[in-house]
Protein backbone atom coordinates (compact mmCIF):
# COMPACT_ATOMS: atom_id res chain seq x y z
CA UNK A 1 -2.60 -72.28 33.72
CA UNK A 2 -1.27 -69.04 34.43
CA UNK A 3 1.52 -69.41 31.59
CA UNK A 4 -1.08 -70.71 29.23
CA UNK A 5 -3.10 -67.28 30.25
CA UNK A 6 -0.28 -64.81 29.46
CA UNK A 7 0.49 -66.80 26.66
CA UNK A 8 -3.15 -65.77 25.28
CA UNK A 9 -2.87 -62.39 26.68
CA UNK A 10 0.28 -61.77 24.75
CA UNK A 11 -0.78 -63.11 21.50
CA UNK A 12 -3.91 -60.96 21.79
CA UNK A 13 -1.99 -57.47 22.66
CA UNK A 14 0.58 -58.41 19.75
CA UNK A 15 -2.44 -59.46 17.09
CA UNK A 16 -3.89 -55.56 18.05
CA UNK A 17 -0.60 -53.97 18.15
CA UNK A 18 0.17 -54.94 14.66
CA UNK A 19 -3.15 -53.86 13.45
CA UNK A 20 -2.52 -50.43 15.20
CA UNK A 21 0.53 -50.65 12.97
CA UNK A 22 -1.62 -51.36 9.88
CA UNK A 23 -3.87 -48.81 10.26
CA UNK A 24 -1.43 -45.93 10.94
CA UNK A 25 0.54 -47.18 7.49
CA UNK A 26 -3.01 -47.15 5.97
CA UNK A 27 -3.15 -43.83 6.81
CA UNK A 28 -0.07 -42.55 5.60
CA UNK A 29 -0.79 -44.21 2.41
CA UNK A 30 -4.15 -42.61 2.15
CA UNK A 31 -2.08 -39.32 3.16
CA UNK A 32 0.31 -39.52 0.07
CA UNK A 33 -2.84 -40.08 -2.50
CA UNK A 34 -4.69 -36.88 -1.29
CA UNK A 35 -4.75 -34.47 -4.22
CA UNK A 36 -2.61 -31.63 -3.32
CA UNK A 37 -4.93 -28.48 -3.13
CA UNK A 38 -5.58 -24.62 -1.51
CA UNK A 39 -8.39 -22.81 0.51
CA UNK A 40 -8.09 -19.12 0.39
CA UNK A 41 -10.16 -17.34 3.08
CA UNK A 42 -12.42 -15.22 2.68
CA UNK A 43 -13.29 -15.68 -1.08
CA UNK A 44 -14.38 -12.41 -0.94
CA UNK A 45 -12.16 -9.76 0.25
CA UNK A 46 -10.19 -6.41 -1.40
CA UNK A 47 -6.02 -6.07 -1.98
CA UNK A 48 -6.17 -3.97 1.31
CA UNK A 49 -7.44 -7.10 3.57
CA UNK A 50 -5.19 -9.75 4.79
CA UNK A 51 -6.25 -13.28 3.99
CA UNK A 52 -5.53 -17.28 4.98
CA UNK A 53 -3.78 -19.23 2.54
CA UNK A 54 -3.49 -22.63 3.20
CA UNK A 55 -2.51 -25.77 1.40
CA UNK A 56 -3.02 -29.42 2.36
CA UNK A 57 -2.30 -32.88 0.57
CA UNK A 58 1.19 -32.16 0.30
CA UNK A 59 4.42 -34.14 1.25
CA UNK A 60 4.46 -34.31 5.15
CA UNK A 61 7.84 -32.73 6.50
CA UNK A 62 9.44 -31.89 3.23
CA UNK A 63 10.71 -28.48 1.33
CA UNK A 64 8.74 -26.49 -0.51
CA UNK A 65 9.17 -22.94 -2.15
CA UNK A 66 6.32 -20.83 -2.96
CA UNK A 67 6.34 -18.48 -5.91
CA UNK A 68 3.96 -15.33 -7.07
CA UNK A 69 4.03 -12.80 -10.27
CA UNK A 70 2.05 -10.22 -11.15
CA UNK A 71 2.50 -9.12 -14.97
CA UNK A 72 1.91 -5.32 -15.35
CA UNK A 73 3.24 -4.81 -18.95
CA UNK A 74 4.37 -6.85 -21.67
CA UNK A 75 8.15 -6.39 -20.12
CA UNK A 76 7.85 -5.98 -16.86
CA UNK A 77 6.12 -8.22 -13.60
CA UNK A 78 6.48 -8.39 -9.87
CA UNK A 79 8.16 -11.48 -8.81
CA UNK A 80 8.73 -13.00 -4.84
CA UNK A 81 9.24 -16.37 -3.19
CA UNK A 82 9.23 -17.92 -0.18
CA UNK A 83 10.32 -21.39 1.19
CA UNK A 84 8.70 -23.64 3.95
CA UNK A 85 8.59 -26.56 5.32
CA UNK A 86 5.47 -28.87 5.11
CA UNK A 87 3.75 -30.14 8.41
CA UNK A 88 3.72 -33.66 9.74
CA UNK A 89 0.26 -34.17 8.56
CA UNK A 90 1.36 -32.35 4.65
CA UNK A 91 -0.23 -28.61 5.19
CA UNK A 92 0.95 -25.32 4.63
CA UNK A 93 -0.60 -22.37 6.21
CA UNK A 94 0.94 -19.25 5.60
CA UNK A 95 -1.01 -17.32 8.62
CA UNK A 96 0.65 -19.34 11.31
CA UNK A 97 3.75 -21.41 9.09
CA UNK A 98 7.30 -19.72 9.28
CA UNK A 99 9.05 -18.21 5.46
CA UNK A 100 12.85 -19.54 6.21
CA UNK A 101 14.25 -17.90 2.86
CA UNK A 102 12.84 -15.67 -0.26
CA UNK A 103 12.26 -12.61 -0.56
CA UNK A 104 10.65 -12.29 3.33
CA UNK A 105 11.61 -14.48 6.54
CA UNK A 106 9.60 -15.07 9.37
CA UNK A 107 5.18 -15.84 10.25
CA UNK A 108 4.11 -13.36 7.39
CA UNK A 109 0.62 -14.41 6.18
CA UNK A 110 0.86 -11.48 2.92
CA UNK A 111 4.61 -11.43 2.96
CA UNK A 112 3.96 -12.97 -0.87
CA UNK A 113 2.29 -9.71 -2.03
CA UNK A 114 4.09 -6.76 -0.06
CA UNK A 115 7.64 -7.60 -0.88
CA UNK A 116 7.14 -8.29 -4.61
CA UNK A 117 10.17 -7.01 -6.62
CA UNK A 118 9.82 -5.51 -10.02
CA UNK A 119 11.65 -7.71 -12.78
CA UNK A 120 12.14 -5.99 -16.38
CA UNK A 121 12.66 -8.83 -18.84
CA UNK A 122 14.25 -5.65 -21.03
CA UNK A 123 16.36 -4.98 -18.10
CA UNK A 124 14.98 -1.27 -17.58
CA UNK A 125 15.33 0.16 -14.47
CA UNK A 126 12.29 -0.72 -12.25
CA UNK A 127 9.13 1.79 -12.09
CA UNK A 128 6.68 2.17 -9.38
CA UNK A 129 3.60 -0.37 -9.52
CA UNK A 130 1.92 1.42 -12.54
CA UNK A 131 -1.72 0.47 -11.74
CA UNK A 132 -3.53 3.75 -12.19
CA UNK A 133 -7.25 2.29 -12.36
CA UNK A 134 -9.19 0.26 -10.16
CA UNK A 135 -8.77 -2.73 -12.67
CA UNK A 136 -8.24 -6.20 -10.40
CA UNK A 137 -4.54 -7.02 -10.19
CA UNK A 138 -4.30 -10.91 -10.92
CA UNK A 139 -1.63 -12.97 -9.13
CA UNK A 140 0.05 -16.12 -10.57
CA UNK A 141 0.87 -18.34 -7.54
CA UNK A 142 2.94 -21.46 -8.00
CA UNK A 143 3.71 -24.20 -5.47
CA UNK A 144 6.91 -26.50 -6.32
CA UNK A 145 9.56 -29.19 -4.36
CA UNK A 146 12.41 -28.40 -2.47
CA UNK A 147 14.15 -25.01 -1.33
CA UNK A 148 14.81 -23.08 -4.34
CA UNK A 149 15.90 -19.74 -4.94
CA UNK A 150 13.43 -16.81 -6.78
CA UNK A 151 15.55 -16.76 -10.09
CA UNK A 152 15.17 -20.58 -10.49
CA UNK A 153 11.75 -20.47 -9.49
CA UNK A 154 11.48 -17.89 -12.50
CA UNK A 155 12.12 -20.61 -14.73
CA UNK A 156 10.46 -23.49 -13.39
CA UNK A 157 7.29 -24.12 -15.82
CA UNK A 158 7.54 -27.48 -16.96
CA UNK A 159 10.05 -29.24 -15.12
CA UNK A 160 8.30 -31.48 -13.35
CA UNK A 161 8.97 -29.80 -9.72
CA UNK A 162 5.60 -28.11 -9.80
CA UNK A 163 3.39 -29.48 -7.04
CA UNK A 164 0.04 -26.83 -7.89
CA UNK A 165 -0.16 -23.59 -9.45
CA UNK A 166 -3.26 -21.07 -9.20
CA UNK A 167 -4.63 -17.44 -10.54
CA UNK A 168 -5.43 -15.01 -7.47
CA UNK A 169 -7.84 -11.63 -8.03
CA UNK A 170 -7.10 -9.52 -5.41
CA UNK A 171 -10.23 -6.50 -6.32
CA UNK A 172 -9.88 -3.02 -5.37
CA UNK A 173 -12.91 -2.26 -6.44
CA UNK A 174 -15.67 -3.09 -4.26
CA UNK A 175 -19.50 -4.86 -4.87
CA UNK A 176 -21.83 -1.88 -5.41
CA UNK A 177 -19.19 0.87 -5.51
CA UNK A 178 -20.76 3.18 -8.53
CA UNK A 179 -17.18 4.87 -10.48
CA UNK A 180 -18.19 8.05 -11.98
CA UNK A 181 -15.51 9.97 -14.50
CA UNK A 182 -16.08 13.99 -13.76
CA UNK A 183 -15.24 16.46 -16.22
CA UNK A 184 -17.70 19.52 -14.92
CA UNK A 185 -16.33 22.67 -14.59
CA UNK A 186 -12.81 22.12 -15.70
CA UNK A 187 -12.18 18.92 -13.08
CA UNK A 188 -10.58 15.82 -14.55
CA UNK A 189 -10.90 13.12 -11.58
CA UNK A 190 -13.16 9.84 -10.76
CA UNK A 191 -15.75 10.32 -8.15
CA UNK A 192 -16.39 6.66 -6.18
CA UNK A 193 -19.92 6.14 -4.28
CA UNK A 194 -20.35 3.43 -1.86
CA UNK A 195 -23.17 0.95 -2.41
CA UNK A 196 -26.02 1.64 -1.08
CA UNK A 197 -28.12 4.79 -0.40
CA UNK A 198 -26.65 8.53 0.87
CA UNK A 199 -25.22 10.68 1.83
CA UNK A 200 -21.68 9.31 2.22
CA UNK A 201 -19.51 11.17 4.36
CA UNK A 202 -16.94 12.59 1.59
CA UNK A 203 -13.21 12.59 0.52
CA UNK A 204 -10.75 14.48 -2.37
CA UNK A 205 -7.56 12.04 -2.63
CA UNK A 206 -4.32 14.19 -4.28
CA UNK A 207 -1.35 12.14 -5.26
CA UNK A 208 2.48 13.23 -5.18
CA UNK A 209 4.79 13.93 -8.31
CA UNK A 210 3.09 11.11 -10.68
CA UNK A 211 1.32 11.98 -13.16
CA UNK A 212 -1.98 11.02 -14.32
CA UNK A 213 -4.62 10.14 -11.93
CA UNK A 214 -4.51 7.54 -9.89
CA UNK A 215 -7.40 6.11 -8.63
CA UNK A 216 -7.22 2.92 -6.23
CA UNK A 217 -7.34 4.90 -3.20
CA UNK A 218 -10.38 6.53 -4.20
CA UNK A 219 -12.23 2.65 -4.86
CA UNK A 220 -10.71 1.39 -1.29
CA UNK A 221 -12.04 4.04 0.57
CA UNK A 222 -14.91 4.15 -1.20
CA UNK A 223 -15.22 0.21 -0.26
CA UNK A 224 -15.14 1.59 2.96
CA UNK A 225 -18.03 4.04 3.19
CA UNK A 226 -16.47 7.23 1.79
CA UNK A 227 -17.85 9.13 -1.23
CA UNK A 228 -14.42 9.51 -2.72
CA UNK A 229 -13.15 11.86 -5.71
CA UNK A 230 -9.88 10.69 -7.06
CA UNK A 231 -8.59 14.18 -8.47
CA UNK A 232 -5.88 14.02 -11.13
CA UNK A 233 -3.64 17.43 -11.21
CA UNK A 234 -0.82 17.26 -13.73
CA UNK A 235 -0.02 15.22 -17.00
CA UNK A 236 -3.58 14.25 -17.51
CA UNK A 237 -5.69 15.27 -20.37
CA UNK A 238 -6.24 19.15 -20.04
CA UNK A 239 -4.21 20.22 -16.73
CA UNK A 240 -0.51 21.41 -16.28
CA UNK A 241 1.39 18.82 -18.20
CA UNK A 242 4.66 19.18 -16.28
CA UNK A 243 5.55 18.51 -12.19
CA UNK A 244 7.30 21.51 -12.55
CA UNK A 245 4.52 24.10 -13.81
CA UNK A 246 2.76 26.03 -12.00
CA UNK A 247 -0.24 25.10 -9.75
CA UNK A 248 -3.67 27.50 -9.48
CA UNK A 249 -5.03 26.59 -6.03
CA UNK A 250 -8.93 27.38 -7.49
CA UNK A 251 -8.85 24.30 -9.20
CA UNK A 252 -8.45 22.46 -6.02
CA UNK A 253 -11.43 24.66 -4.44
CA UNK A 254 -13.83 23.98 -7.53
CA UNK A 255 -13.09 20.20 -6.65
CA UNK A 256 -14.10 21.12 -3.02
CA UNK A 257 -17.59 22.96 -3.96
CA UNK A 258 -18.56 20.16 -6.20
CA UNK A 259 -18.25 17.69 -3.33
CA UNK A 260 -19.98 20.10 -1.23
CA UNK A 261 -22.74 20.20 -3.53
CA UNK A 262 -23.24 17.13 -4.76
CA UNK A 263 -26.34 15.62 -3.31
CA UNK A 264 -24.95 12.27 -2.29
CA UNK A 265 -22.18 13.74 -0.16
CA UNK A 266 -22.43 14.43 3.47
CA UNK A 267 -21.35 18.01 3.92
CA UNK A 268 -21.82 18.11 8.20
CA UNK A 269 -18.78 17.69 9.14
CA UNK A 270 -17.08 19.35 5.98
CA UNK A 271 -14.82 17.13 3.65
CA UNK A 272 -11.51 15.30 4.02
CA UNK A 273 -8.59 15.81 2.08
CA UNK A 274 -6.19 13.17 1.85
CA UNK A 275 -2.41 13.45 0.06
CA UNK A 276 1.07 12.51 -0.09
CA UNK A 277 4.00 14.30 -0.90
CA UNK A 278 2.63 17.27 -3.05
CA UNK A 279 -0.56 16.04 -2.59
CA UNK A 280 -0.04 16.96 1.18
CA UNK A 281 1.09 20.23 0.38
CA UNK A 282 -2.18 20.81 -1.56
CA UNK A 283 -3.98 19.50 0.92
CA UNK A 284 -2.72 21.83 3.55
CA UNK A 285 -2.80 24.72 1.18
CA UNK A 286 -6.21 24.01 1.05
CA UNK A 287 -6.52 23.61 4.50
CA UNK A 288 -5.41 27.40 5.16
CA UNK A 289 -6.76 28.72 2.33
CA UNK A 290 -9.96 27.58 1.62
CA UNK A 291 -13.84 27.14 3.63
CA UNK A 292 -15.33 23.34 3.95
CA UNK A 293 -12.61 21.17 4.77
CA UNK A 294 -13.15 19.03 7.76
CA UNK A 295 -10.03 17.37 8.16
CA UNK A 296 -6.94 16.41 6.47
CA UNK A 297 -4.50 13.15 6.39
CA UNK A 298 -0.68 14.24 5.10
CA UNK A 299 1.38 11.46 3.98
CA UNK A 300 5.28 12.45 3.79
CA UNK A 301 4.18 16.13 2.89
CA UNK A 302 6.24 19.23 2.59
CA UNK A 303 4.92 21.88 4.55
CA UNK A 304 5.67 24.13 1.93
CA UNK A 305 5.95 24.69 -1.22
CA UNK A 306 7.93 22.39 -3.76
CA UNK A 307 8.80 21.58 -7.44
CA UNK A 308 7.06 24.76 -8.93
CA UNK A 309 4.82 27.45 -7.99
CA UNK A 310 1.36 27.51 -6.25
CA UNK A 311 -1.20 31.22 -6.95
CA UNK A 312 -4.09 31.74 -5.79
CA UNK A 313 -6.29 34.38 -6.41
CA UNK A 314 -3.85 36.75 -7.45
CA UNK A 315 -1.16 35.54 -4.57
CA UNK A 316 2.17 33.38 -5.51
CA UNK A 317 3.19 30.78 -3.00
CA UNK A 318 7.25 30.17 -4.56
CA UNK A 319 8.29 26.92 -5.07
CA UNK A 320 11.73 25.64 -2.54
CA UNK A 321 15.13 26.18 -4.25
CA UNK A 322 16.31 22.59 -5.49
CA UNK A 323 20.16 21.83 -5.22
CA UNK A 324 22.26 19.90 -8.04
CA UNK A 325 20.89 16.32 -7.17
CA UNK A 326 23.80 13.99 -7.18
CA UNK A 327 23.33 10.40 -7.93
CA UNK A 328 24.47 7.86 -5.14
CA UNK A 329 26.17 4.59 -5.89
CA UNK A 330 23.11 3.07 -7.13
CA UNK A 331 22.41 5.65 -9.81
CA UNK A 332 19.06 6.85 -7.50
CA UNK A 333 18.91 10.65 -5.95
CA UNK A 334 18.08 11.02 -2.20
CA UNK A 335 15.64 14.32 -2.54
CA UNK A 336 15.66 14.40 0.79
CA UNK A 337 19.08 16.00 0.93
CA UNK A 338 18.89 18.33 -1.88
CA UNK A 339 17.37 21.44 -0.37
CA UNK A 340 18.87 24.07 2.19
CA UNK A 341 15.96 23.84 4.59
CA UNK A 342 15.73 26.82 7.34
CA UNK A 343 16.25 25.86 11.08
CA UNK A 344 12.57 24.88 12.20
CA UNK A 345 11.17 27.48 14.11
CA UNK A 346 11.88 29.26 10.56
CA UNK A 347 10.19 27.41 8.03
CA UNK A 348 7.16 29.04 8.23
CA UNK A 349 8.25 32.08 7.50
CA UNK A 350 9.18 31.38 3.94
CA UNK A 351 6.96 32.98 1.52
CA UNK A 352 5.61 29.45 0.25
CA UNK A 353 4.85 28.42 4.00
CA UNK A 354 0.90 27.65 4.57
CA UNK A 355 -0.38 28.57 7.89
CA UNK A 356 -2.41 25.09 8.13
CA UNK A 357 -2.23 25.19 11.85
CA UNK A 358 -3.82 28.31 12.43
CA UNK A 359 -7.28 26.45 11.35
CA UNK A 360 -8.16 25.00 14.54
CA UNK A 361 -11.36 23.71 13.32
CA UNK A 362 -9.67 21.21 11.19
CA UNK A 363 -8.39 18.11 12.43
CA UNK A 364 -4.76 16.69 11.29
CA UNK A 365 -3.44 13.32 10.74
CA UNK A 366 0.05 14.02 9.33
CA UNK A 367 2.36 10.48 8.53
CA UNK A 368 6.33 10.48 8.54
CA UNK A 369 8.21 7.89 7.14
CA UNK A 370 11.25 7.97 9.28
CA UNK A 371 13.29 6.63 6.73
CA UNK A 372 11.80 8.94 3.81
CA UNK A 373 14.99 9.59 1.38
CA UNK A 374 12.39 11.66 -1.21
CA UNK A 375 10.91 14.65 1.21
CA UNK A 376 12.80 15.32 4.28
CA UNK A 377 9.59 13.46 6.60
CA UNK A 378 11.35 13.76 9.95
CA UNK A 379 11.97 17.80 9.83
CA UNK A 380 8.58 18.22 8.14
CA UNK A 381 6.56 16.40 10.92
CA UNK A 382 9.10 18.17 13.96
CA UNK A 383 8.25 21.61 12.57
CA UNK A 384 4.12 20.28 12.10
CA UNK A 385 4.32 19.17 15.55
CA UNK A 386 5.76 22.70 16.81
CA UNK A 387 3.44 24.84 15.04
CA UNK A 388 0.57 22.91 16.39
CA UNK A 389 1.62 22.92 19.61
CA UNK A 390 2.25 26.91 19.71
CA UNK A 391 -0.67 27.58 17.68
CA UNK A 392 -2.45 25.50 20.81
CA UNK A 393 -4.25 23.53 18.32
CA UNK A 394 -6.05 20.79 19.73
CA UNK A 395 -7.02 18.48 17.41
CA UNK A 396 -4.25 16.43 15.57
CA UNK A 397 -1.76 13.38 15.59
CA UNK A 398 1.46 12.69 13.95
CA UNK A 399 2.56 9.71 13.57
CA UNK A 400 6.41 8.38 12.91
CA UNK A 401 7.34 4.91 11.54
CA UNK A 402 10.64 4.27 12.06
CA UNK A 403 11.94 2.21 8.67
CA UNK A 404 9.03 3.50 6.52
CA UNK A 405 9.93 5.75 3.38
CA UNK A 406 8.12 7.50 1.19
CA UNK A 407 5.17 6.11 -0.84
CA UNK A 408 3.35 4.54 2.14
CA UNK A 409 0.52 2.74 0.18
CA UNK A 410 -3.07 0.49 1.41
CA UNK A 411 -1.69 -2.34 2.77
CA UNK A 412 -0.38 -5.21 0.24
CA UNK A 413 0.82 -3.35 -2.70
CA UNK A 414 4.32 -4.30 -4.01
CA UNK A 415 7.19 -1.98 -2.34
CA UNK A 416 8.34 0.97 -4.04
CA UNK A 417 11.81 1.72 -3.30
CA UNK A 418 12.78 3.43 -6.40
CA UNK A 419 10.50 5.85 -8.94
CA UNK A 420 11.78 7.17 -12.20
CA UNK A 421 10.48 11.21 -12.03
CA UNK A 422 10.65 11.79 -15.83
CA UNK A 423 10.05 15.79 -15.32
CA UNK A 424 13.34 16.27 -13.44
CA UNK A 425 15.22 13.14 -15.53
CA UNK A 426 16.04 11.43 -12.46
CA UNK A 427 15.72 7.83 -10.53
CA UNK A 428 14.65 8.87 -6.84
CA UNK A 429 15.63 6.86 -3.74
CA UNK A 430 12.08 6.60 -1.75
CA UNK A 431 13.53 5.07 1.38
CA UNK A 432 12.18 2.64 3.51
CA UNK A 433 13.34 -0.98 4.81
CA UNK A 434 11.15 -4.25 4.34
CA UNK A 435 9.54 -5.47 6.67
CA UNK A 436 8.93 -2.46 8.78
CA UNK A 437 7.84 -0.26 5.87
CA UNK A 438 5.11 -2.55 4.84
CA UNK A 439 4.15 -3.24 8.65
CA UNK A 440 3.87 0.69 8.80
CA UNK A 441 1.58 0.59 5.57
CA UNK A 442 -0.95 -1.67 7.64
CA UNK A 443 -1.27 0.28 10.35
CA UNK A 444 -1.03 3.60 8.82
CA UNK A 445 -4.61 2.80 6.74
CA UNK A 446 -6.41 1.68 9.63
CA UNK A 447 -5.03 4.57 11.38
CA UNK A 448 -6.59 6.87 8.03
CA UNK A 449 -9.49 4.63 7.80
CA UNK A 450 -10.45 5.26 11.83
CA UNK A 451 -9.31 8.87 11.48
CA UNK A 452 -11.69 9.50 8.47
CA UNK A 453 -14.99 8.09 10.28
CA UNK A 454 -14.25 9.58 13.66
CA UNK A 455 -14.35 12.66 11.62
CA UNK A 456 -16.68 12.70 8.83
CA UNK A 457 -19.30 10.25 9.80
């Protein structure tokens, strides 16, 4: 009886065991058949915000590499990779998944857009990211088999390894934001409102040795709250043509009154300035010079003056001495080195020196890349941070990233490591080491971002 029992018992367990089997196969079968696909999260979001990538239906456990391209001229594109390995149940999530080879390593969720490289199909030397407008940057992402390297990925269109491909907008421009060209009173910038009704607290942005006017900053902080002139100063349209040629400060001040003045501005707490390199140097010339400004955020600036003159009414502010630049072994200058700077408890008394700190109702957010091979970042901030303190200033921060260089961008931009300055006919070495420098990027906007509310709003 008892035999005839287990007998039962055992037939039973195996009968369910092998349709535990079943099912589980079932499963995996149903798991191959699933349509490869990807979520991107949130749908709605601007090139400064990090999103969620994620892709599921795909081989469980297997290689894959991921590619992206952004074309900015008929020549020229930004190119990276990145390879995983697929989960047990087939996903890919790039927030939480680990890149083990391309052109980043590691749990990088936006490692795909911040170290594009630039790729010249007419093998020029590579420019900085040329997008000057707020027009939305389109990347061209492409899932495929196996570990492969970027310069096969390059190639692979139609060979069969191609698991998904997709287009991704990444805006700068934000819903609502009103973009207003301004051409009164000699000005040649883009003033950005915030959706929405005013007054917006307000902001002048003032770029380095590039000309044109570049405006991107001006939408993302706009996206952000801030009524936001982008303000174009050389090679563009009407205004000094060269990097070299000499600057007149009161065309920086009429920018200033006509964001004072214009009725959907917030004029409380004065306005911000914002600028890198010789955009930082105008800002702070402003900052000493001129009445209104509430605070100011210096990227990488010099202190002084550099690459031409400054006046203003009636006064000359000399440009720096430059040295013979020598080229290193990459053909690329590092500016950094090619000026005779002062010991720094003398810098400020060169005749180009403004006396920024002396304003002690402005507040100061000045940025150092610690690895800046263009401007000479880590002497600039030490001597900042020593005429602060002795001028017992009481309102500023300076931050150092260590492995940052020069152009320290909104988060998610490609990196610029190189930028051909066609006033002085050289290729200049902007510094900086990936990952840290794009790490410092992210945390340097929010740190602008915070600043500018604390004190404008």
């Amino acid at each position: 009886m008892f035999c005839k029992n287990a007998k039962s018992i055992f037939r039973f367990r195996f009968q369910k065991l092998s349709l535990h089997r079943k099912e589980v196969a079932a499963a995996v079968r149903c798991l191959h058949t699933v349509s490869p696909s990807v979520t991107v999260s949130p749908e709605q979001h601007l090139i400064d915000e990090t999103i969620n990538i994620k892709f599921r239906g795909l081989p469980p456990s297997e290689d894959v590499s991921l590619y992206a391209s952004l074309s900015v001229s008929n020549n020229t594109y930004y190119e990276s990779s990145a390879n995983y390995r697929t989960s047990l149940s087939g996903t890919l999530d790039l927030t939480n998944d680990c890149s083990i080879g391309g052109t980043y390593c590691g749990i990088e969720p936006m490692g795909l857009f911040w170290s594009m490289r630039p790729y010249s199909l007419a093998n020029k030397r590579p420019l900085r990211y040329p997008n000057t407008s707020v027009e939305t940057p389109i990347y061209n992402l492409a899932l495929h088999k196996g570990k492969v390297d970027i310069l096969d990925l390059r190639k692979k269109t139609s060979d069969g390894s191609e698991i998904l491909k997709f287009d991704l907008p990444r805006p700068i421009l934000g819903p609502g934001i009103r973009r207003i060209p301004v051409r009164s009173n000699g000005l040649a910038g883009t003033l950005f409102l915030p959706a929405g009704n005013g007054p917006h607290p307000g902001v002048i942005t003032i770029f380095g040795g590039y000309p044109g006017n570049r405006e991107y900053k001006g939408a993302l902080l706009a996206s952000h709250g801030f009524a936001t002139l982008a303000l174009g100063y050389y090679g563009f349209e009407h205004l000094p043509k060269h990097l070299l040629d000499t600057l007149d400060l009161e065309y920086f001040e009429k920018a200033l009154n006509f964001m004072q003045q214009h009725n959907e501005v917030q004029n409380e707490n004065g306005i911000g300035l914002l600028g890198i390199c010789k955009g930082g140097t105008i800002a702070l010339a402003m900052a000493s010079l001129m009445s209104g400004v509430g605070c100011v955020v210096c990227i990488n600036p010099n202190l002084h003056t550099l690459f031409g003159d400054f006046k203003y009414k009636g006064k000359t502010y000399p440009g720096f001495e430059i040295k013979p630049a020598k080229l290193d072994e990459n053909g690329r200058v590092k500016f950094a080195r090619a000026f005779d700077l002062p010991a720094p408890e003398k810098l400020h008394y060169l005749p180009g020196y403004f006396n920024f700190e002396e304003q002690h109702t402005i507040s100061y957010l000045i940025i150092a890349g610690m690895d800046d091979q263009c401007v000479a970042s880590p002497y600039q901030a030490m001597v900042a941070e020593m005429r602060l303190i002795e001028s017992k200033h009481l309102d500023y921060e300076i931050v150092r990233y260590p492995g940052a260089g020069h152009i320290l961008e909104p988060p998610n931009f490609p990196f610029c490591f190189e930028m051909n300055q066609g006033d002085l006919g050289i290729s200049l070495d902007m510094g900086g080491c990936l990952p840290m420098h794009s790490h410092a990027e992210k945390d340097a906007w929010k740190r602008q971002l915070e600043f500018l509310s604390d004190k404008l709003k």
